[in-house]
Protein backbone atom coordinates (compact mmCIF):
# COMPACT_ATOMS: atom_id res chain seq x y z
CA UNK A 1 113.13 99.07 102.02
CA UNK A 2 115.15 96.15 101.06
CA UNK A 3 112.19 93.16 101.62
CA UNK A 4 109.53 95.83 99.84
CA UNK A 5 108.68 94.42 96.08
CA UNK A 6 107.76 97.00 93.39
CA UNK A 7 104.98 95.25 92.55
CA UNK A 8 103.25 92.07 93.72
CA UNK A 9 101.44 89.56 91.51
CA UNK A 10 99.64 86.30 91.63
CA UNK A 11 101.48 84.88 89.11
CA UNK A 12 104.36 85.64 86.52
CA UNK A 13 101.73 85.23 83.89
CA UNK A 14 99.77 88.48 85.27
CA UNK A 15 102.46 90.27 84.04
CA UNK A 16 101.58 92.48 81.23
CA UNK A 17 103.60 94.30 78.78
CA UNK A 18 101.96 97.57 79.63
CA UNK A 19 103.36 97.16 83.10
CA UNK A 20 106.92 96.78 82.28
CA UNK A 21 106.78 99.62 79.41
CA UNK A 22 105.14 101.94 82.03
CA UNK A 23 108.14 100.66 84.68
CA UNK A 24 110.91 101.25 81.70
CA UNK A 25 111.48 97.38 81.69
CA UNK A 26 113.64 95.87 78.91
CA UNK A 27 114.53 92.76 80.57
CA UNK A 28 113.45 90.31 83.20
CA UNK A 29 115.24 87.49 85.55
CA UNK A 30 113.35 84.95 86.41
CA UNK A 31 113.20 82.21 89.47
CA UNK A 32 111.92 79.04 88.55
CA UNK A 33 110.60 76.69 91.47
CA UNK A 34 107.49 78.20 92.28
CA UNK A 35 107.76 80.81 89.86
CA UNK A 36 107.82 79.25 86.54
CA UNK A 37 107.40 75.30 87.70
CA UNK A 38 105.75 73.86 90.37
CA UNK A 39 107.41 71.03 93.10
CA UNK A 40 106.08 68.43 90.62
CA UNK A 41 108.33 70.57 87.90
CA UNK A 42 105.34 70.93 86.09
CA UNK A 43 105.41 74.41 83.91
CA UNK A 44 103.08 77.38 84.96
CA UNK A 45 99.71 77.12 82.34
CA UNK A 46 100.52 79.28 79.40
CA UNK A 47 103.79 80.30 80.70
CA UNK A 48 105.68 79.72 77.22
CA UNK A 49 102.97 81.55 75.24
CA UNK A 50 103.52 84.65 77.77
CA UNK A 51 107.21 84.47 77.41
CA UNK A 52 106.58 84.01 73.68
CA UNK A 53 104.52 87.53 73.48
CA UNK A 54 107.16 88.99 75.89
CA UNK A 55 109.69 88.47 73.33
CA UNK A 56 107.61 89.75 70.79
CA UNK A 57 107.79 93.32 72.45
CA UNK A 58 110.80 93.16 72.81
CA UNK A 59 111.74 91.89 76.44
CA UNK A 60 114.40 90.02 76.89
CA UNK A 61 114.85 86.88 79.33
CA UNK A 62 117.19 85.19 81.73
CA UNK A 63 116.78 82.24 84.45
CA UNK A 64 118.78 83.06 87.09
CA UNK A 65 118.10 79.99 89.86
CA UNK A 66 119.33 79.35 93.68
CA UNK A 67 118.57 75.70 92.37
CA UNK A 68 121.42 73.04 92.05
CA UNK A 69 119.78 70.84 90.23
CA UNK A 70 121.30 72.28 86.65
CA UNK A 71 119.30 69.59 84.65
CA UNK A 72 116.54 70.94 85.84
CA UNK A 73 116.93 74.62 85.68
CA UNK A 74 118.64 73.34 82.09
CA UNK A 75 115.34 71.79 81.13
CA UNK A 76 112.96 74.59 81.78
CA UNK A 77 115.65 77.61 79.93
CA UNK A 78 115.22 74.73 76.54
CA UNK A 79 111.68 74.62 76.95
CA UNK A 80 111.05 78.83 76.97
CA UNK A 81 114.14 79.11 74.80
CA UNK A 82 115.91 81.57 77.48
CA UNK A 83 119.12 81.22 78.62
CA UNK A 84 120.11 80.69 82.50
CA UNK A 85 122.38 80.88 85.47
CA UNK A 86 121.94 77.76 88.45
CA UNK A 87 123.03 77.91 92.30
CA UNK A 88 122.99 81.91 91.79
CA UNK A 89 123.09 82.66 95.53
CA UNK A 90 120.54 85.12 96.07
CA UNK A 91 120.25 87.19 97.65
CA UNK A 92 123.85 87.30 97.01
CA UNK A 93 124.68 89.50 94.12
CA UNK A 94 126.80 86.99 92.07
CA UNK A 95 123.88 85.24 90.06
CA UNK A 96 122.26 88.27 89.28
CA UNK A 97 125.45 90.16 87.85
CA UNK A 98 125.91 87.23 85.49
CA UNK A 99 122.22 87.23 84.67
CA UNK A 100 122.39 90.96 83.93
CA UNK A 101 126.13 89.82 81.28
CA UNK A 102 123.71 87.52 79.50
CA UNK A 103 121.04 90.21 78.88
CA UNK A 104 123.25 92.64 77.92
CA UNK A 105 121.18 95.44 79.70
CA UNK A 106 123.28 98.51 81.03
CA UNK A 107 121.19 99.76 84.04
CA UNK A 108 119.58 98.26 86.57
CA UNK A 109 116.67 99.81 86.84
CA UNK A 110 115.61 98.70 83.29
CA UNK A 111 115.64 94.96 84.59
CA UNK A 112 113.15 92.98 86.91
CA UNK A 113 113.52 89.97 88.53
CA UNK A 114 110.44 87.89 89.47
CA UNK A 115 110.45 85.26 91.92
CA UNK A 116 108.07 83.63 94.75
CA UNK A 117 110.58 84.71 98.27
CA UNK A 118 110.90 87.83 100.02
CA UNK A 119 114.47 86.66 101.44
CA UNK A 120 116.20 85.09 98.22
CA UNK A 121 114.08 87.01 95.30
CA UNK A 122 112.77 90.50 96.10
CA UNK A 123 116.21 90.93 98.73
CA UNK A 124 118.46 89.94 96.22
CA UNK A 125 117.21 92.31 93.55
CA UNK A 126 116.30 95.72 95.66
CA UNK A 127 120.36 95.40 96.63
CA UNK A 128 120.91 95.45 92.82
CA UNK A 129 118.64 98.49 92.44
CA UNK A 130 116.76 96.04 89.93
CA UNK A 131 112.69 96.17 90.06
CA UNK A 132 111.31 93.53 91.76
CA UNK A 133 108.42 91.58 91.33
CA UNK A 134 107.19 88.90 94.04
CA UNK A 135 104.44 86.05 92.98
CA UNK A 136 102.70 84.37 95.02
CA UNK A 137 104.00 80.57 95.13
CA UNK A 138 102.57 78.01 92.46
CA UNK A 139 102.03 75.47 95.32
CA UNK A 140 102.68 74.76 99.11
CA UNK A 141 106.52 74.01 100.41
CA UNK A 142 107.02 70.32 101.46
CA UNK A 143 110.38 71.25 103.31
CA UNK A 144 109.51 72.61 106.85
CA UNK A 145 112.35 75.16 107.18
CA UNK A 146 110.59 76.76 103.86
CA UNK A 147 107.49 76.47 105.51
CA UNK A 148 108.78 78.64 108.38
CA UNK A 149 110.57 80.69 106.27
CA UNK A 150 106.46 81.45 104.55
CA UNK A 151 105.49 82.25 107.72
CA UNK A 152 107.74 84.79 108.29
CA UNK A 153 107.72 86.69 104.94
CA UNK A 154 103.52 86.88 105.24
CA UNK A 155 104.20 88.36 108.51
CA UNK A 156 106.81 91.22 106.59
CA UNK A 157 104.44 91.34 104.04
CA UNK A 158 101.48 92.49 106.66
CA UNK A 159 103.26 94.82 108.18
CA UNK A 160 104.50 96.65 104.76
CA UNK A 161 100.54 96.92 103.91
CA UNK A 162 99.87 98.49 107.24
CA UNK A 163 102.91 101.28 106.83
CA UNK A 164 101.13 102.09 103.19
């Protein structure tokens, strides 16, 4: 099902390299607001040393952000030493064919994107065949149509548990 992740987690940092080894995972996209920064665009605690040890086994890393804010989305890639892709339209496939160039990954199904929305993130990459990985947001949405748009994916969500 296209709005089904592979996997949920609390946050990107619960991640471990023995998942994406046992998932065949050489590289990962990543969202950042509410993913990797909070609305204050304050990083995730110990999100660089977890990239850091990523790296270190081998997995490699690209932002790929619906953000237009480029600065922004600029500042965080410098800070975890990654390089990135702003305004990617997901769950359009643009972003995430350019993210998939920059990583230099042949297939697919050896990439995972994590990010914090059913309808942008986890859409975006089951229509790329990609493995997807939903968080749970780093903090509450000030914007109400977000705040709708919560409402509905935790009602998707609840019905996926009750089919499995």
């Amino acid at each position: 099902m296209l709005l089904t992740p592979n996997l949920q987690v609390n946050k990107i940092t619960d991640i471990t390299i023995k998942i994406l080894k046992e998932n065949n995972i050489q590289a990962m996209i990543l969202d950042v607001d509410n993913t990797l920064i909070d609305l204050n665009r304050e990083p995730l605690e110990g999100l660089k040393d977890w990239i850091d040890e990523m790296k270190s086994n081998g997995i490699k890393f690209c932002i790929a952000s619906n953000s237009l804010k480029k600065d922004k989305i600029e500042k965080v890639a410098k800070m975890l030493d990654i390089p990135y892709v702003h305004f990617s339209v997901k769950p359009t496939k643009i972003g995430l064919k350019k993210a998939k160039k920059i990583l230099g990954v042949e297939n697919n199904e050896n990439i995972a994107e994590v990010g914090d929305q059913l309808f942008t993130d986890v859409l975006g990459t089951n229509r790329m065949k990609m493995f997807s990985i939903l968080t749970e947001p780093l903090c509450e949405e000030k914007v109400k149509i977000n705040n709708i748009k919560r409402k509905l994916e935790k009602r998707v969500l609840k019905s996926q548990r009750r089919k499995f």
